[in-house]
N, C-alpha and C. Protein backbone atom coordinates (compact mmCIF):
# COMPACT_ATOMS: atom_id res chain seq x y z
N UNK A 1 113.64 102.21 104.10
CA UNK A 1 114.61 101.26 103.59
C UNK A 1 116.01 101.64 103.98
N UNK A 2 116.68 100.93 103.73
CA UNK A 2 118.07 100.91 104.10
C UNK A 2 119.09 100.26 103.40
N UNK A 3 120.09 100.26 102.51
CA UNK A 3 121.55 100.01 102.11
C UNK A 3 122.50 99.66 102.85
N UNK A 4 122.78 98.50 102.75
CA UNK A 4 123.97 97.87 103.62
C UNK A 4 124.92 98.47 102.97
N UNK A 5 126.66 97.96 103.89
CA UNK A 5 127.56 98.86 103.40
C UNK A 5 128.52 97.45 103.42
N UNK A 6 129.20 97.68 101.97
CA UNK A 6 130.42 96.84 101.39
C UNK A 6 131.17 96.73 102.54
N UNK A 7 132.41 95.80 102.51
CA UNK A 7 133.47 95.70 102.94
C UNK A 7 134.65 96.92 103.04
N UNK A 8 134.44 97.69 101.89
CA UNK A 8 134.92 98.58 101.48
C UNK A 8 134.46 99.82 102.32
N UNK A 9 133.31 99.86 102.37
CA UNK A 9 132.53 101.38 103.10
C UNK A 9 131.53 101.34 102.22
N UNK A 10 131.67 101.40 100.61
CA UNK A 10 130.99 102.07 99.84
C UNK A 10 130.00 101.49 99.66
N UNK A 11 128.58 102.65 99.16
CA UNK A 11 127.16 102.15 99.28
C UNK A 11 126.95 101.32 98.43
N UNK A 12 126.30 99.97 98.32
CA UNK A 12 125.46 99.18 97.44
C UNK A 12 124.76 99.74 96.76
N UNK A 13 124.21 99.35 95.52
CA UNK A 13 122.53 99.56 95.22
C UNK A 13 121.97 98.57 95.28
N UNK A 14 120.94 98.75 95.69
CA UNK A 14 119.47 98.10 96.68
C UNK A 14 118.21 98.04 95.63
N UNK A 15 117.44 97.08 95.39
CA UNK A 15 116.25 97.15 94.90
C UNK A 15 115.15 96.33 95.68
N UNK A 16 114.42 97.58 96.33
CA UNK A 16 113.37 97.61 97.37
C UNK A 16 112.12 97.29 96.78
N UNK A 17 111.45 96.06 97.48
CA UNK A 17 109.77 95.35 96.87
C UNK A 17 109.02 95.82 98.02
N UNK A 18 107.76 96.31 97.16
CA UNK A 18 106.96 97.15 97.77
C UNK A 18 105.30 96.33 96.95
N UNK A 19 105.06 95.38 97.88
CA UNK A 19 104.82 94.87 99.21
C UNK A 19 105.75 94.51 99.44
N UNK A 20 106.63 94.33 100.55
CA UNK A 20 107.79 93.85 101.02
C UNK A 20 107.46 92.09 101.23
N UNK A 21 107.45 91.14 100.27
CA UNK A 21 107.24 89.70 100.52
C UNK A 21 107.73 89.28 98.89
N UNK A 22 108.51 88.45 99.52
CA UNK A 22 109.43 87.08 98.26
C UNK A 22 108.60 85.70 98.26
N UNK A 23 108.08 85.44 96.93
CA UNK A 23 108.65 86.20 96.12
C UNK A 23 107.76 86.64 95.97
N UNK A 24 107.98 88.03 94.81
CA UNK A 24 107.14 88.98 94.28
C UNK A 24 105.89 88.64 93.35
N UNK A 25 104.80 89.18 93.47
CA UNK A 25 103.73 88.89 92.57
C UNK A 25 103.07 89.42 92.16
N UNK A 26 102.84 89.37 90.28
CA UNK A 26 102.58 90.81 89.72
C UNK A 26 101.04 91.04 90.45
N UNK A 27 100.28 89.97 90.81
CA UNK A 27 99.34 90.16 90.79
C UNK A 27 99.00 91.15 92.38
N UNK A 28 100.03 91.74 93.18
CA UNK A 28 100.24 92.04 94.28
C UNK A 28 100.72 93.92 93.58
N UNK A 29 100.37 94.10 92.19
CA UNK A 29 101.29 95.78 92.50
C UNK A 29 102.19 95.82 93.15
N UNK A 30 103.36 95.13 92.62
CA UNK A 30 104.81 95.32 92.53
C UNK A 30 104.82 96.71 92.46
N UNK A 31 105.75 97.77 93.54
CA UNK A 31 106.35 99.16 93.35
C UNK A 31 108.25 98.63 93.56
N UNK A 32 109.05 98.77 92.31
CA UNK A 32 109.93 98.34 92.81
C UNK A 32 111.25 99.85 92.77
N UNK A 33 112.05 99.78 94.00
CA UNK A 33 112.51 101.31 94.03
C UNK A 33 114.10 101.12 94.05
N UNK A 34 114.72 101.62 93.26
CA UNK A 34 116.20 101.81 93.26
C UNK A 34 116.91 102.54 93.86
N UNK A 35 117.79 101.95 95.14
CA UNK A 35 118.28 102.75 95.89
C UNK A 35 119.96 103.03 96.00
N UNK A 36 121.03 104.21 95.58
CA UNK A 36 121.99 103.87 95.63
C UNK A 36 122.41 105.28 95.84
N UNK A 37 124.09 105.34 95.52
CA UNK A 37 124.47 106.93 95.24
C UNK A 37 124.34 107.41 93.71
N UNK A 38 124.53 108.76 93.44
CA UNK A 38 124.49 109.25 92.71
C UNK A 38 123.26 109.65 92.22
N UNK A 39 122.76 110.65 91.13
CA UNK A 39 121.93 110.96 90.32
C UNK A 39 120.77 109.83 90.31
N UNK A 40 119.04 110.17 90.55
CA UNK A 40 118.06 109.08 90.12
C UNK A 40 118.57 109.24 88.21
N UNK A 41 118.61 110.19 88.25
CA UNK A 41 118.54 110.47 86.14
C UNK A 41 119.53 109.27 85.60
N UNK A 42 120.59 108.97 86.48
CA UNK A 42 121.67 108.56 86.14
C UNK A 42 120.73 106.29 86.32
N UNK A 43 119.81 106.33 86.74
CA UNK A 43 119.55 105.01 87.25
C UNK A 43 119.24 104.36 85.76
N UNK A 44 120.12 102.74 85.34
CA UNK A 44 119.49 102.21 84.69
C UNK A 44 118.72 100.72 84.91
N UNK A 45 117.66 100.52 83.97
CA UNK A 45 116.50 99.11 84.55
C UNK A 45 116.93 97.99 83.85
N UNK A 46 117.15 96.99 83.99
CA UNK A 46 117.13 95.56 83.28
C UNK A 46 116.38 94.99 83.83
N UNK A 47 115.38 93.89 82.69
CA UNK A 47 114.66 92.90 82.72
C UNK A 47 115.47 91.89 82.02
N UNK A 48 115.16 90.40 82.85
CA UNK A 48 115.89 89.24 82.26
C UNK A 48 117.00 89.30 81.48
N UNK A 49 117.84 90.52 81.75
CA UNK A 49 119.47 90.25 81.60
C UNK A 49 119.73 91.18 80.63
N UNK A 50 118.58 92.00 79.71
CA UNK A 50 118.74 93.07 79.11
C UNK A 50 118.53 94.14 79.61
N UNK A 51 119.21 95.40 78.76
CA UNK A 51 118.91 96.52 79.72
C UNK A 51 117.90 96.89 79.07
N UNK A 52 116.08 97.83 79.60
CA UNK A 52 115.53 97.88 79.46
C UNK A 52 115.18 99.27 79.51
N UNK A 53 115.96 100.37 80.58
CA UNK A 53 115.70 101.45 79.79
C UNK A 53 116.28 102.28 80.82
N UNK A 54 116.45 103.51 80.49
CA UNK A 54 117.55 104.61 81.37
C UNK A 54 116.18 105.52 82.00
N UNK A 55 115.95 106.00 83.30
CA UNK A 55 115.11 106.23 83.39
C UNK A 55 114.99 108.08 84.86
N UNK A 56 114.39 108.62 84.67
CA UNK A 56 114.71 109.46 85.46
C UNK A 56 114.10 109.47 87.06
N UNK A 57 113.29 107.87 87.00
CA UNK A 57 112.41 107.50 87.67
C UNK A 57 113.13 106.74 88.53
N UNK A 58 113.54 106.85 90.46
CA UNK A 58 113.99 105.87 90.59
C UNK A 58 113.03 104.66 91.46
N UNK A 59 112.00 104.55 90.82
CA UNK A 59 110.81 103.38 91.24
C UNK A 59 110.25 103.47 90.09
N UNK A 60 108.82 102.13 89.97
CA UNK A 60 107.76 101.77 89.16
C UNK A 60 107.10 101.03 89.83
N UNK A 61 106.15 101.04 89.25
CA UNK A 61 105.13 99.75 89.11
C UNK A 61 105.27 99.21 87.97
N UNK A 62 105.34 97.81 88.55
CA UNK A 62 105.72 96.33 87.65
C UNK A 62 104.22 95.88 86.62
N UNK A 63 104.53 95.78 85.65
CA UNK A 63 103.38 95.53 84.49
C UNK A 63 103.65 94.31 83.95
N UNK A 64 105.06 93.25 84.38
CA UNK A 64 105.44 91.83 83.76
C UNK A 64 106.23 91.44 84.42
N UNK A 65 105.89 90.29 84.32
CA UNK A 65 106.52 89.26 85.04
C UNK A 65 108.09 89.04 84.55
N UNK A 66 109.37 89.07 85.47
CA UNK A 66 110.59 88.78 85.06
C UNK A 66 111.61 89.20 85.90
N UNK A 67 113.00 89.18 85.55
CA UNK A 67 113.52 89.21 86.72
C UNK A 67 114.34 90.79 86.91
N UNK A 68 114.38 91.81 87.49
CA UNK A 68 114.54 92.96 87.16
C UNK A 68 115.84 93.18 88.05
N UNK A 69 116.47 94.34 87.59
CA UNK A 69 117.59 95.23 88.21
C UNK A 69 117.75 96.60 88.00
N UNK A 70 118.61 97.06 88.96
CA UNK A 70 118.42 98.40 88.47
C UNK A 70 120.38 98.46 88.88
N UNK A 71 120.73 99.58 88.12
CA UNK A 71 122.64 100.32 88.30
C UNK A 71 122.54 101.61 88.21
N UNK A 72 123.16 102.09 89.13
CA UNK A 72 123.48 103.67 89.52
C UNK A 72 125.15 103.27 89.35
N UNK A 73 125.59 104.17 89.08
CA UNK A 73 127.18 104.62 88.60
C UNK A 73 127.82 104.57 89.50
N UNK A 74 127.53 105.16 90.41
CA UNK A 74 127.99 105.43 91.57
C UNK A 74 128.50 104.24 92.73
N UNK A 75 127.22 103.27 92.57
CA UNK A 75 127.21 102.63 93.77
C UNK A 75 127.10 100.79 93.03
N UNK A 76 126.55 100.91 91.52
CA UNK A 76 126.91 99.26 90.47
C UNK A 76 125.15 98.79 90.66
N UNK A 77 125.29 97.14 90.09
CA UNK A 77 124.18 96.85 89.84
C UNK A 77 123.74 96.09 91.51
N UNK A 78 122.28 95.83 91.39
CA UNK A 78 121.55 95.66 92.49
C UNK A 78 121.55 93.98 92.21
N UNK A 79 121.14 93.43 93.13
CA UNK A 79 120.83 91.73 93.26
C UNK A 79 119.71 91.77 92.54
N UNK A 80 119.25 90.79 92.04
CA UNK A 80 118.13 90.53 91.13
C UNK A 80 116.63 90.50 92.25
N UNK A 81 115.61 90.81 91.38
CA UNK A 81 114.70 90.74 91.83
C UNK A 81 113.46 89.93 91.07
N UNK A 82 112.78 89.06 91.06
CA UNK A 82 112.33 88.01 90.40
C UNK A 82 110.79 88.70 90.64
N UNK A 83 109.50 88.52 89.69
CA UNK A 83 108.42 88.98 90.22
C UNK A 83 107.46 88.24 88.74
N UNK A 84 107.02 86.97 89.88
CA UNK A 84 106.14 86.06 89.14
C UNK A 84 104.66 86.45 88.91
N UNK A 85 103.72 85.29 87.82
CA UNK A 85 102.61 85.63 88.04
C UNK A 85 102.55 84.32 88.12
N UNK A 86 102.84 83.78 88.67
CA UNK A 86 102.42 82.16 89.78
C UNK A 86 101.30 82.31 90.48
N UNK A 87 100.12 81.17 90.22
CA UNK A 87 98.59 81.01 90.72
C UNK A 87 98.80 80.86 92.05
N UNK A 88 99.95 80.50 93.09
CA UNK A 88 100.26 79.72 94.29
C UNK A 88 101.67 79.79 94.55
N UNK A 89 101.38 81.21 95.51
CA UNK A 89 102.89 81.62 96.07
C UNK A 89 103.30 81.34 97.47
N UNK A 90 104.22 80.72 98.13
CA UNK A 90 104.21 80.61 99.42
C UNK A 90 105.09 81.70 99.79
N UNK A 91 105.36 82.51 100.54
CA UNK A 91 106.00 84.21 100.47
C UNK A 91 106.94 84.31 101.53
N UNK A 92 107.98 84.87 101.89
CA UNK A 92 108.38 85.09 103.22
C UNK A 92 108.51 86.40 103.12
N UNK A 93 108.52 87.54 103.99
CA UNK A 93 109.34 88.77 103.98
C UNK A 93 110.79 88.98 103.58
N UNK A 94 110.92 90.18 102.49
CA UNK A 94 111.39 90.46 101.80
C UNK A 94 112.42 91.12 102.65
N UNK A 95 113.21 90.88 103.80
CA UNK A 95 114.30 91.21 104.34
C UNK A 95 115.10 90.21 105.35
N UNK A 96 116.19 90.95 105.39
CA UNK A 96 117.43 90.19 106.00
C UNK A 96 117.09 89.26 107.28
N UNK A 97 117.71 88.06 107.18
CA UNK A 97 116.82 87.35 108.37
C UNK A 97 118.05 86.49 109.09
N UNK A 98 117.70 87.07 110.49
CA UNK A 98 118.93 86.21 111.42
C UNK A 98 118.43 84.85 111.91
N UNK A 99 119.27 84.12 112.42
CA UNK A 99 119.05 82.68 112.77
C UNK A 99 118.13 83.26 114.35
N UNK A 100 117.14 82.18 114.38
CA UNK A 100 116.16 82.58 115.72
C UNK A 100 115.17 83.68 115.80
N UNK A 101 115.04 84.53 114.48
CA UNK A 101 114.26 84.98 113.92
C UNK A 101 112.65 84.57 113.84
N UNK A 102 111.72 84.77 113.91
CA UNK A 102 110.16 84.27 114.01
C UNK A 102 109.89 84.92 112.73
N UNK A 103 109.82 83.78 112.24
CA UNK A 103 109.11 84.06 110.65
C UNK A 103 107.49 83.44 110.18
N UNK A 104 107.24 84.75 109.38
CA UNK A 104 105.99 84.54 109.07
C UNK A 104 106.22 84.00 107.66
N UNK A 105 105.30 83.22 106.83
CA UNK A 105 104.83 82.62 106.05
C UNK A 105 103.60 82.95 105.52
N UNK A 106 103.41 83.28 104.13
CA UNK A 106 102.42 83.39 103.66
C UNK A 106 102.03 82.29 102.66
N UNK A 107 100.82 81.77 102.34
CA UNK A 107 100.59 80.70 101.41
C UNK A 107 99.30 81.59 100.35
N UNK A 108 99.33 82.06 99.46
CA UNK A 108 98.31 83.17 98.91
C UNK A 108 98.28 82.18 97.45
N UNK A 109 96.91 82.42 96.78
CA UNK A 109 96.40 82.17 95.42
C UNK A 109 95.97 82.68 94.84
């Protein structure tokens, strides 16, 4: 994985889906991993807009469906990450995509 870099220089935090495909599905073992500066001890988790717990862990496996984040001190909070249990997901890969790009598509149930 990899962390893009602000305008500024300074590192983002990143929250990496492992299977790498959007959107996420619990029924797929979600591993989701927090990537930034500073301390993992220092990493905290939110689900659906609460914070959910301070953790010394900077990954999991996903057990519910919702929309998650993670904040390191250092580097702030990550973009949201959404991870359904939808019967009928159509998926794309879970990274940055330039125009003229060949994209794959998944249609899974």
């Amino acid at each position: 994985g990899w962390c893009p870099l602000s305008p500024a220089g300074a590192q983002t935090t990143q929250l990496l889906v492992e299977p790498p495909w959007r959107p996420a599905v619990l029924w797929d073992r979600v591993t989701l991993t927090c990537q930034g500066s500073g301390p993992a001890g220092a990493t905290s988790w939110y689900k659906d807009g609460q914070r959910w717990w301070q953790e010394f862990r900077e990954k999991f496996v996903v057990t519910k469906s919702g929309t998650y984040m993670c904040d390191r001190p250092s580097s702030g909070l990550s973009p949201p990450v959404r991870v359904s249990n939808d019967r009928l997901v159509l998926q794309v890969p879970a990274r940055t995509l330039l125009e003229g790009d060949t994209l794959t598509l998944r249609c899974r149930a």
